[in-house]
N, C-alpha and C. Protein backbone atom coordinates (compact mmCIF):
# COMPACT_ATOMS: atom_id res chain seq x y z
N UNK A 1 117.15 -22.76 61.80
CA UNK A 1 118.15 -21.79 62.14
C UNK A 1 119.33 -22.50 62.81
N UNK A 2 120.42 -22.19 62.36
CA UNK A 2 121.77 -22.83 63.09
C UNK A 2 122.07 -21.59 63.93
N UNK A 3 122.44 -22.11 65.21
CA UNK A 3 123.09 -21.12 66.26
C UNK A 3 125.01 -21.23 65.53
N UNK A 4 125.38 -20.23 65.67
CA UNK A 4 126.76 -20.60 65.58
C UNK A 4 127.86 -19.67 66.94
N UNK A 5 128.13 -20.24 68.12
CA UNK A 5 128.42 -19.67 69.43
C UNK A 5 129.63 -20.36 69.79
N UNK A 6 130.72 -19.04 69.50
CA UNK A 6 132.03 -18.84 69.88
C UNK A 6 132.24 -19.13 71.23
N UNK A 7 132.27 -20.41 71.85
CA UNK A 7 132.30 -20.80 73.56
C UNK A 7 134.20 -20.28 73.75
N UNK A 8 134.29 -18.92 74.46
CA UNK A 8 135.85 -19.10 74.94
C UNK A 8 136.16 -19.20 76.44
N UNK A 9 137.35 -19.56 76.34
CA UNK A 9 137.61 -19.70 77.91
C UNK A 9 138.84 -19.15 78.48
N UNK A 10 139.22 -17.73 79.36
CA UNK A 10 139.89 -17.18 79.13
C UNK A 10 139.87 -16.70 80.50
N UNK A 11 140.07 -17.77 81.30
CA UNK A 11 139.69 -18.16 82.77
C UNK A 11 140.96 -19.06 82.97
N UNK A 12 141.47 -19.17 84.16
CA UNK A 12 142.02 -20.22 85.19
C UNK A 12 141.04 -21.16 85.30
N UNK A 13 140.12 -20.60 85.57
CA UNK A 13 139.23 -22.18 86.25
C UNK A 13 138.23 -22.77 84.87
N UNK A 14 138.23 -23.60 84.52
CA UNK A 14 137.73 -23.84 83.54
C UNK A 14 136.49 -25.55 84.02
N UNK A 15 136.68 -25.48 85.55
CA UNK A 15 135.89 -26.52 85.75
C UNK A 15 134.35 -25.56 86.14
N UNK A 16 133.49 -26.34 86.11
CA UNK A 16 131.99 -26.14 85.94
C UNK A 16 131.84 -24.88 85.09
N UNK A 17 132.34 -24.73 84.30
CA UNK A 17 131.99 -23.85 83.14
C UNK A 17 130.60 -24.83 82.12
N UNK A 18 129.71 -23.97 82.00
CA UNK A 18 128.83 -24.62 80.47
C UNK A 18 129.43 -25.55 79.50
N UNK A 19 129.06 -26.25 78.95
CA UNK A 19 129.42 -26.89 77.87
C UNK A 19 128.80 -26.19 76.66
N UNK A 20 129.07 -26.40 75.85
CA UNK A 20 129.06 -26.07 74.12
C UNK A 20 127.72 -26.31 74.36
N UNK A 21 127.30 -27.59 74.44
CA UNK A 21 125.78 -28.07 74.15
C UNK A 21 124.90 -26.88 75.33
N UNK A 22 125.23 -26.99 76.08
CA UNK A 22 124.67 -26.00 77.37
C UNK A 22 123.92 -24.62 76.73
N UNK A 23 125.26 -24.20 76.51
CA UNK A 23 125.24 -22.74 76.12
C UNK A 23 124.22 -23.09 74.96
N UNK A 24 124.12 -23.74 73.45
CA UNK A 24 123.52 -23.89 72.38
C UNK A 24 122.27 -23.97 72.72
N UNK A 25 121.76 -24.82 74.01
CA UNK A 25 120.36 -25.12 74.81
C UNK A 25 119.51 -23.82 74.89
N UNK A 26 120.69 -22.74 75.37
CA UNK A 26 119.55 -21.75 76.62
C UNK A 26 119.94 -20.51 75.60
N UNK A 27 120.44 -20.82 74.59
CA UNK A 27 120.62 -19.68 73.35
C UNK A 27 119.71 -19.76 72.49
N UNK A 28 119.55 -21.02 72.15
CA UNK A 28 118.25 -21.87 71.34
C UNK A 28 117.37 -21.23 71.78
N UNK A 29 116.84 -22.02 73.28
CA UNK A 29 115.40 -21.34 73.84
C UNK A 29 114.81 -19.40 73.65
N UNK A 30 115.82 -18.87 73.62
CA UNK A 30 115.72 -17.13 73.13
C UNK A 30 115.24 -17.42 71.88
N UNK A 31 116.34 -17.68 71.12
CA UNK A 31 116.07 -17.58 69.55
C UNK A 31 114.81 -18.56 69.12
N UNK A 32 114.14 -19.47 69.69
CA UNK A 32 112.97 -20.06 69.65
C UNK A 32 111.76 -19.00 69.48
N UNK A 33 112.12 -18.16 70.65
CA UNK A 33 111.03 -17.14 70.92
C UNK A 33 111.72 -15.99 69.60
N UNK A 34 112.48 -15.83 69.05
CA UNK A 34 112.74 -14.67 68.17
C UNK A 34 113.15 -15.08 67.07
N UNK A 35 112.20 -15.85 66.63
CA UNK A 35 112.25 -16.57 64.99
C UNK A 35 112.90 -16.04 63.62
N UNK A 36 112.30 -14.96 63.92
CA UNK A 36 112.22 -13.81 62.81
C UNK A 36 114.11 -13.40 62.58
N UNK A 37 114.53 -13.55 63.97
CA UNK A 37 116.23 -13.29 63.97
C UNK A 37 116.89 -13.70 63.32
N UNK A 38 117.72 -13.25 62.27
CA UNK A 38 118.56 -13.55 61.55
C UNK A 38 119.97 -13.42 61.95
N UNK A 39 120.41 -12.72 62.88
CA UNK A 39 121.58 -12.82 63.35
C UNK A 39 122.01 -14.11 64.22
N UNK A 40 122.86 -14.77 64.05
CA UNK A 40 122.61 -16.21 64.91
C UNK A 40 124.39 -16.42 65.33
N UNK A 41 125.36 -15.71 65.38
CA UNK A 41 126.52 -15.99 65.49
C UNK A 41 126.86 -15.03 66.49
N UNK A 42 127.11 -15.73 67.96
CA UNK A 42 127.13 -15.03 68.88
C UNK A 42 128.71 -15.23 69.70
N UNK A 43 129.36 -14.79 70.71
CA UNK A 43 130.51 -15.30 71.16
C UNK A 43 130.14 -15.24 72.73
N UNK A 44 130.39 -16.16 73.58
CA UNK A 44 130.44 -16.14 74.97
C UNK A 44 131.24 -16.48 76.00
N UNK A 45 132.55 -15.53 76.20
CA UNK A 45 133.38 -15.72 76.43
C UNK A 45 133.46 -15.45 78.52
N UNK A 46 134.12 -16.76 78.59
CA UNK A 46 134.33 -16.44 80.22
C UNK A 46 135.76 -16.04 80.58
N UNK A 47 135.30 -15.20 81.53
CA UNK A 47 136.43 -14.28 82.03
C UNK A 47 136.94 -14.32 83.33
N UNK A 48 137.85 -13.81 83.60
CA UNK A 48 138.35 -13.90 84.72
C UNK A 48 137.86 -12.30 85.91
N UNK A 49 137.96 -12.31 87.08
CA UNK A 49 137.71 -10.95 87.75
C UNK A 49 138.25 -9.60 87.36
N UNK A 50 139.21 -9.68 87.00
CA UNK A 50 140.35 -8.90 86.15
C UNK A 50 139.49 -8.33 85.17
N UNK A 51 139.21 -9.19 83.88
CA UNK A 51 139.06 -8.69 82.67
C UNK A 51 137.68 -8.28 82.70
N UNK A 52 136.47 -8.73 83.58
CA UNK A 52 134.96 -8.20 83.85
C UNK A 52 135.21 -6.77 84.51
N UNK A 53 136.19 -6.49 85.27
CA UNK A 53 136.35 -5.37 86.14
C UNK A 53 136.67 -4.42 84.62
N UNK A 54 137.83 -4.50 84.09
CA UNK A 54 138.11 -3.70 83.25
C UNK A 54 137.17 -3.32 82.08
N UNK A 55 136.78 -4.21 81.83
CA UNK A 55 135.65 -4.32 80.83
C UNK A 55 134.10 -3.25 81.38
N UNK A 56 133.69 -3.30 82.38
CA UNK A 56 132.66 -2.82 83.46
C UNK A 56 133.35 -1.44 83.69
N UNK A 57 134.26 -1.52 83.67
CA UNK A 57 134.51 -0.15 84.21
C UNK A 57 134.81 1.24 82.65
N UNK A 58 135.43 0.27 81.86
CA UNK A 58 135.44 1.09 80.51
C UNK A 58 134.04 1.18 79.18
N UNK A 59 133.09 0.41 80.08
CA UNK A 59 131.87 0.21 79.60
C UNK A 59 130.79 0.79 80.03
N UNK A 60 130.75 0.80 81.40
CA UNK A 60 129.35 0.95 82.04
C UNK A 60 129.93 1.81 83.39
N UNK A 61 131.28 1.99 83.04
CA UNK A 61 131.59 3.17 84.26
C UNK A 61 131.33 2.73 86.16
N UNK A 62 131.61 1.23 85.76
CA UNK A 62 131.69 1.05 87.29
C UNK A 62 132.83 0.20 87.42
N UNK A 63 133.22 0.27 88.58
CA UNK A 63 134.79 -0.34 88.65
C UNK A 63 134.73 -1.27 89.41
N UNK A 64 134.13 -2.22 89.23
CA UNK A 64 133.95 -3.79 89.76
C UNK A 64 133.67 -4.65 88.90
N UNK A 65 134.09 -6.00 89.21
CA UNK A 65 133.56 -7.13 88.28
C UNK A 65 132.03 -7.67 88.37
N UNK A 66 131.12 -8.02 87.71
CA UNK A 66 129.94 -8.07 87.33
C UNK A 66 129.90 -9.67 86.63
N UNK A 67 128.52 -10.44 86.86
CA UNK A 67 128.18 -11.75 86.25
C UNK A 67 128.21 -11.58 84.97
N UNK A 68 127.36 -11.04 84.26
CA UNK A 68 127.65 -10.90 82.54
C UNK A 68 127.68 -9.23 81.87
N UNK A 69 128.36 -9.11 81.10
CA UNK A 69 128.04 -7.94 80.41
C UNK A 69 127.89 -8.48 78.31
N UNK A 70 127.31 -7.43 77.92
CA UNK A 70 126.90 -8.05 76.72
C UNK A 70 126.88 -6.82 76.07
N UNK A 71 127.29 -7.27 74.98
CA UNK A 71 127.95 -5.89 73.49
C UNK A 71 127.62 -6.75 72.11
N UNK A 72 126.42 -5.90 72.44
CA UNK A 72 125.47 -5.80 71.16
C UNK A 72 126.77 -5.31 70.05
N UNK A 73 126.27 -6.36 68.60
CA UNK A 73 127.10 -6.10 67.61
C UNK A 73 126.18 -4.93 66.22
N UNK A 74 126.69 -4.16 66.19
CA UNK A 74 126.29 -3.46 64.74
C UNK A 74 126.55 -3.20 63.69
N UNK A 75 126.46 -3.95 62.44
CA UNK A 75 126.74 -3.69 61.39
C UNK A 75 126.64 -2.50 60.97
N UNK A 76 127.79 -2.19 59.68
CA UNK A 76 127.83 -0.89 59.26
C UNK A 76 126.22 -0.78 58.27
N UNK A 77 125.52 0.44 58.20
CA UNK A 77 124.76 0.06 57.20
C UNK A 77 125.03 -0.53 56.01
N UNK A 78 124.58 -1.15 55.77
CA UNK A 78 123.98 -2.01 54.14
C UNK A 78 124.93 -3.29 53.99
N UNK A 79 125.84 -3.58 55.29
CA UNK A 79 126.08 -4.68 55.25
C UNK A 79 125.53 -5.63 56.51
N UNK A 80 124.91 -6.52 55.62
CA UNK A 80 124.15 -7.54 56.67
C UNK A 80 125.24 -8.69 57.20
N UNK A 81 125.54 -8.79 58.49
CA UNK A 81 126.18 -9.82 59.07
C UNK A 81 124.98 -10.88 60.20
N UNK A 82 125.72 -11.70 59.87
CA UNK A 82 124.90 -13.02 61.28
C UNK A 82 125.58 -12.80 62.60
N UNK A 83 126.52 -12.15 62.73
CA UNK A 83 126.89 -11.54 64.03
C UNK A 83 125.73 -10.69 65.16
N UNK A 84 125.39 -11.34 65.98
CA UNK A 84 124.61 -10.51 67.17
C UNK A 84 125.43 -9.99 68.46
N UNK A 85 126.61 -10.65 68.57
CA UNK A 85 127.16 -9.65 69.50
C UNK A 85 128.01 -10.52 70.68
N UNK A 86 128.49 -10.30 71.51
CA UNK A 86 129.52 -10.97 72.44
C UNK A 86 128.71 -10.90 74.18
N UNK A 87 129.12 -12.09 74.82
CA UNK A 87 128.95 -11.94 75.87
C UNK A 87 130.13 -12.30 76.66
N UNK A 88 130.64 -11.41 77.97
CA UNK A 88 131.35 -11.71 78.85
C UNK A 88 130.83 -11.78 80.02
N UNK A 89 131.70 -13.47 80.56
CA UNK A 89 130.86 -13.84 81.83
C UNK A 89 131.93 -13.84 82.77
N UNK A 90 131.70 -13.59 84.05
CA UNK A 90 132.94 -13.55 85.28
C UNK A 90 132.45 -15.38 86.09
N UNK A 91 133.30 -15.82 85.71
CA UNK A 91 132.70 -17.15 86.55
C UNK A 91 133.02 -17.50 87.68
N UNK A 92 134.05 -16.42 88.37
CA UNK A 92 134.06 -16.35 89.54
C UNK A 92 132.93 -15.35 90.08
N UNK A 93 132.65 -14.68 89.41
CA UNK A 93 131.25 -13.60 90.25
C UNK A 93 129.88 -14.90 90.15
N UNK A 94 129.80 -15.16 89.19
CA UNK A 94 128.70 -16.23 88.97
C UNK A 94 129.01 -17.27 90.17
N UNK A 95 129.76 -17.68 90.11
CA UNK A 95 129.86 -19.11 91.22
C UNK A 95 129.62 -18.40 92.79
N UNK A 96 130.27 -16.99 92.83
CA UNK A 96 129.95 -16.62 94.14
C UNK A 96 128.05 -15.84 94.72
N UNK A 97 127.49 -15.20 92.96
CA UNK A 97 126.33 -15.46 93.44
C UNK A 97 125.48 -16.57 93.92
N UNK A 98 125.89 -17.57 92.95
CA UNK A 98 124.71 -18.65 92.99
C UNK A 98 125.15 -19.73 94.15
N UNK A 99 126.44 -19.26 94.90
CA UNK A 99 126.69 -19.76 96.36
C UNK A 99 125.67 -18.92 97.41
N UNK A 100 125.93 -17.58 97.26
CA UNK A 100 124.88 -16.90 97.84
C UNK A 100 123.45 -17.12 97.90
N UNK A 101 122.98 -17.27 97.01
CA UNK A 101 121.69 -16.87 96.41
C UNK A 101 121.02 -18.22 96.66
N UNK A 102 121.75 -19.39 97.16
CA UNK A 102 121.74 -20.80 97.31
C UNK A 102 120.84 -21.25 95.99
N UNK A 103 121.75 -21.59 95.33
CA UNK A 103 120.74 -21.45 93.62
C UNK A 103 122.26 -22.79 92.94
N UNK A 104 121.57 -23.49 92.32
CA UNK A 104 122.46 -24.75 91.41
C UNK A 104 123.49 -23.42 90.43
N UNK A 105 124.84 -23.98 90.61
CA UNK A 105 125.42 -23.23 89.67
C UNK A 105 124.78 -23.19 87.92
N UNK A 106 124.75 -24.53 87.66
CA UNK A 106 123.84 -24.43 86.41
C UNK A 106 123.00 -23.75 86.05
N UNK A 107 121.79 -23.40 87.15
CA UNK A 107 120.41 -22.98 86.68
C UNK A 107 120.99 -21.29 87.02
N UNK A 108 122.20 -21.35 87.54
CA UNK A 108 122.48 -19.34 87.03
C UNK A 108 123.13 -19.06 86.22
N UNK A 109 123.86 -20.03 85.57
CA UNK A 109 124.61 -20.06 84.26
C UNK A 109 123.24 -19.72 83.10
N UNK A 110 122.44 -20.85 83.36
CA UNK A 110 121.76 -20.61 82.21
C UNK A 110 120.85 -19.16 82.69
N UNK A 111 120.74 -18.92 83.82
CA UNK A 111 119.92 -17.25 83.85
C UNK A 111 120.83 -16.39 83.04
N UNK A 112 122.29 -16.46 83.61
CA UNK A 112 122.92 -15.46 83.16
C UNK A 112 123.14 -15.28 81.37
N UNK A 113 123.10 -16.64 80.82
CA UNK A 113 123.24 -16.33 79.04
C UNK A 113 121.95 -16.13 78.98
N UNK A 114 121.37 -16.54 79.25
CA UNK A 114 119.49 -16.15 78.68
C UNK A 114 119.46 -14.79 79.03
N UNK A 115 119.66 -14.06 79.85
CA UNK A 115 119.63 -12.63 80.27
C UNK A 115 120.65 -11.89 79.38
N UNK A 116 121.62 -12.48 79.43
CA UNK A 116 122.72 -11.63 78.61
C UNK A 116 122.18 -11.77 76.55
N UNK A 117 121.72 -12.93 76.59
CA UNK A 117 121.20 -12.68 75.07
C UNK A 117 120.50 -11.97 74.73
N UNK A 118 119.26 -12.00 75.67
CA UNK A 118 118.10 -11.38 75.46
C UNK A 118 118.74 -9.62 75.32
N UNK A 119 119.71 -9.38 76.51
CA UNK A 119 120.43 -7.97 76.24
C UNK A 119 120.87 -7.47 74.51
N UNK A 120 121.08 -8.60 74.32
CA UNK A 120 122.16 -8.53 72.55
C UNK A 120 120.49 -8.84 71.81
N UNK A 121 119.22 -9.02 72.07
CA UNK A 121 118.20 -8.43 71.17
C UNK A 121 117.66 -7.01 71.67
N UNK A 122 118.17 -6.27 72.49
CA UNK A 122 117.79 -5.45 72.53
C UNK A 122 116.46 -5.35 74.05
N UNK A 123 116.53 -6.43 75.00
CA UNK A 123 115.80 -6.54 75.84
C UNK A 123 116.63 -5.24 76.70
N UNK A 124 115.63 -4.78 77.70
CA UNK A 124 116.87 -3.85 78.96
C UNK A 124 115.55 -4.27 80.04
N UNK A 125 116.19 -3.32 80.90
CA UNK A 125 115.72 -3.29 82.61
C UNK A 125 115.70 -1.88 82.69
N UNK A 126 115.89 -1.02 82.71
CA UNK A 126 116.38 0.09 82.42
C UNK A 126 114.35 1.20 83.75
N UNK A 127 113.76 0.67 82.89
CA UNK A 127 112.74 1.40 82.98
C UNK A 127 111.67 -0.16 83.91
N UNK A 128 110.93 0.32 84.85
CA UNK A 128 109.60 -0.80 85.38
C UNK A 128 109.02 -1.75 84.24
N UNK A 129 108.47 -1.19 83.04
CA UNK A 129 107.73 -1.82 82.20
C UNK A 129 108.93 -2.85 81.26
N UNK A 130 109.88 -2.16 81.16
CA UNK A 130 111.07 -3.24 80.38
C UNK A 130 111.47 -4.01 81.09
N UNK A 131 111.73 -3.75 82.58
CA UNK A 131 112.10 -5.03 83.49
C UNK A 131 111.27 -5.82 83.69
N UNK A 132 109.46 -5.89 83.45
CA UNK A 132 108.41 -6.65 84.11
C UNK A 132 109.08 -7.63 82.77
N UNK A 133 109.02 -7.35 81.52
CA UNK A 133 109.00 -7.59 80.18
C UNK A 133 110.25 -8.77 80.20
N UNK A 134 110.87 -8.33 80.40
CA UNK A 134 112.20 -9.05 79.73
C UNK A 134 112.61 -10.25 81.29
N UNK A 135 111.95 -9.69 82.56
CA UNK A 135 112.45 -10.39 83.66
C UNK A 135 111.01 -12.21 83.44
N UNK A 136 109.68 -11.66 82.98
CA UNK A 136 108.90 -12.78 82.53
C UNK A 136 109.34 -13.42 81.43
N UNK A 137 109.98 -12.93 80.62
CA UNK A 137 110.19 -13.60 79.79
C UNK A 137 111.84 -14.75 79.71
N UNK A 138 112.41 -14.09 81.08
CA UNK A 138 113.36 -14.97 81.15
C UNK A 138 112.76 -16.12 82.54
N UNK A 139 111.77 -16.15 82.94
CA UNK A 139 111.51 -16.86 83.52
C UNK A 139 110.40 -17.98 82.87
N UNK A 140 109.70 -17.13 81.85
CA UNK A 140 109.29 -18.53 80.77
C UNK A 140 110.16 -19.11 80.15
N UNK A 141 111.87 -18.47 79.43
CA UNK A 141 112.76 -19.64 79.10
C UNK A 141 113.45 -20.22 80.46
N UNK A 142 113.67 -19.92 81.53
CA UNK A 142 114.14 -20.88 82.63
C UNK A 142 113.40 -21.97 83.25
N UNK A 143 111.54 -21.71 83.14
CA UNK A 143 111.07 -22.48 83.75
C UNK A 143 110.97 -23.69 82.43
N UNK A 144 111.37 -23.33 81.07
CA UNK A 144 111.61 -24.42 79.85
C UNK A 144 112.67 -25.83 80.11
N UNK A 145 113.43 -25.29 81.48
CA UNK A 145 114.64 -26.22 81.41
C UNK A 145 113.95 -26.40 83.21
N UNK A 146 112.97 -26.02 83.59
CA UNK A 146 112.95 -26.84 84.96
C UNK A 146 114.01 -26.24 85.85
N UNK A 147 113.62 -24.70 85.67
CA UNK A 147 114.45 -23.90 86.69
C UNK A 147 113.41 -22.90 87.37
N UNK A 148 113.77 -22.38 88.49
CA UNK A 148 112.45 -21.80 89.21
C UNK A 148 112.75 -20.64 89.02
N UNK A 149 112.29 -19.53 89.10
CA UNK A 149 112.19 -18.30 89.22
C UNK A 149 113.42 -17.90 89.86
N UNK A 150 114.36 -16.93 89.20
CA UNK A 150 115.42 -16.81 89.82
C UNK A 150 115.21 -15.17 90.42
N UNK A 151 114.04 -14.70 90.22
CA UNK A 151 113.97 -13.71 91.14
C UNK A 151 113.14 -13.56 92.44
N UNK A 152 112.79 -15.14 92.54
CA UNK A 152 112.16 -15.42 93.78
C UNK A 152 113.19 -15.12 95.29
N UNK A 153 112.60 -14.47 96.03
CA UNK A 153 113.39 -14.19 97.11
C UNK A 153 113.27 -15.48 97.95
């Protein structure tokens, strides 16, 4: 399977952002576990506070900026695309959790695309049993790269 991942950057700050290879790593590790996926052309675009706020707020009805949001792509019926869908990341919200959270900026970069992909297969949180689900399973692809549990308090 070839990943094919639209890395944009649409940010001021463009230092400690992921690299190409980065992002391809912890996109890989999902699609490892979801073989069967045929959609493999994803976009992951970083954003500025601005454009997560607007985006969050005309999306999900809250009016603040947020670490990732993710928009699942849907083909019209009966046409099959390799498109799975877009992610937007605030890399100023990210840099200020994982200052908080005293956590390597890296190892929340890669929480945050592994979480946000898994969103674009259709993973949620939504309900106890979908969060046990989708929160283990992003901690078997984080602990793949030698990252600890990022919901360890």
């Amino acid at each position: 399977m070839t990943l094919d991942i639209d890395r944009q950057v649409a940010t001021d700050t463009s230092t400690d952002l992921p690299t190409q290879a980065e992002l391809e790593a912890w996109v890989g590790a999902v699609f490892a576990r979801h073989a069967d996926e045929t959609r493999t052309e994803m976009t992951v675009r970083f954003v500025t506070p601005e454009e997560s706020q607007t985006l969050n707020r005309e999306y999900r009805g809250k009016d603040k900026p947020t670490n990732v949001l993710s928009f699942p792509f849907e083909a019209p019926p009966g046409i099959p695309l390799a498109l799975l869908g877009d992610l937007a990341i605030c890399h100023d919200v990210v840099i200020n959790e994982a200052t908080a959270q005293n956590k390597r900026l890296t190892h929340h970069y890669a929480h945050m695309v592994i979480h946000g992909t898994l969103h674009l297969l259709g993973y949620d949180h939504i309900d106890g049993r979908e969060a046990e689900e989708m929160e283990a399973l992003e901690r078997e692809l984080l602990a793949s790269f030698k990252i600890g549990d990022p919901y360890a308090e």
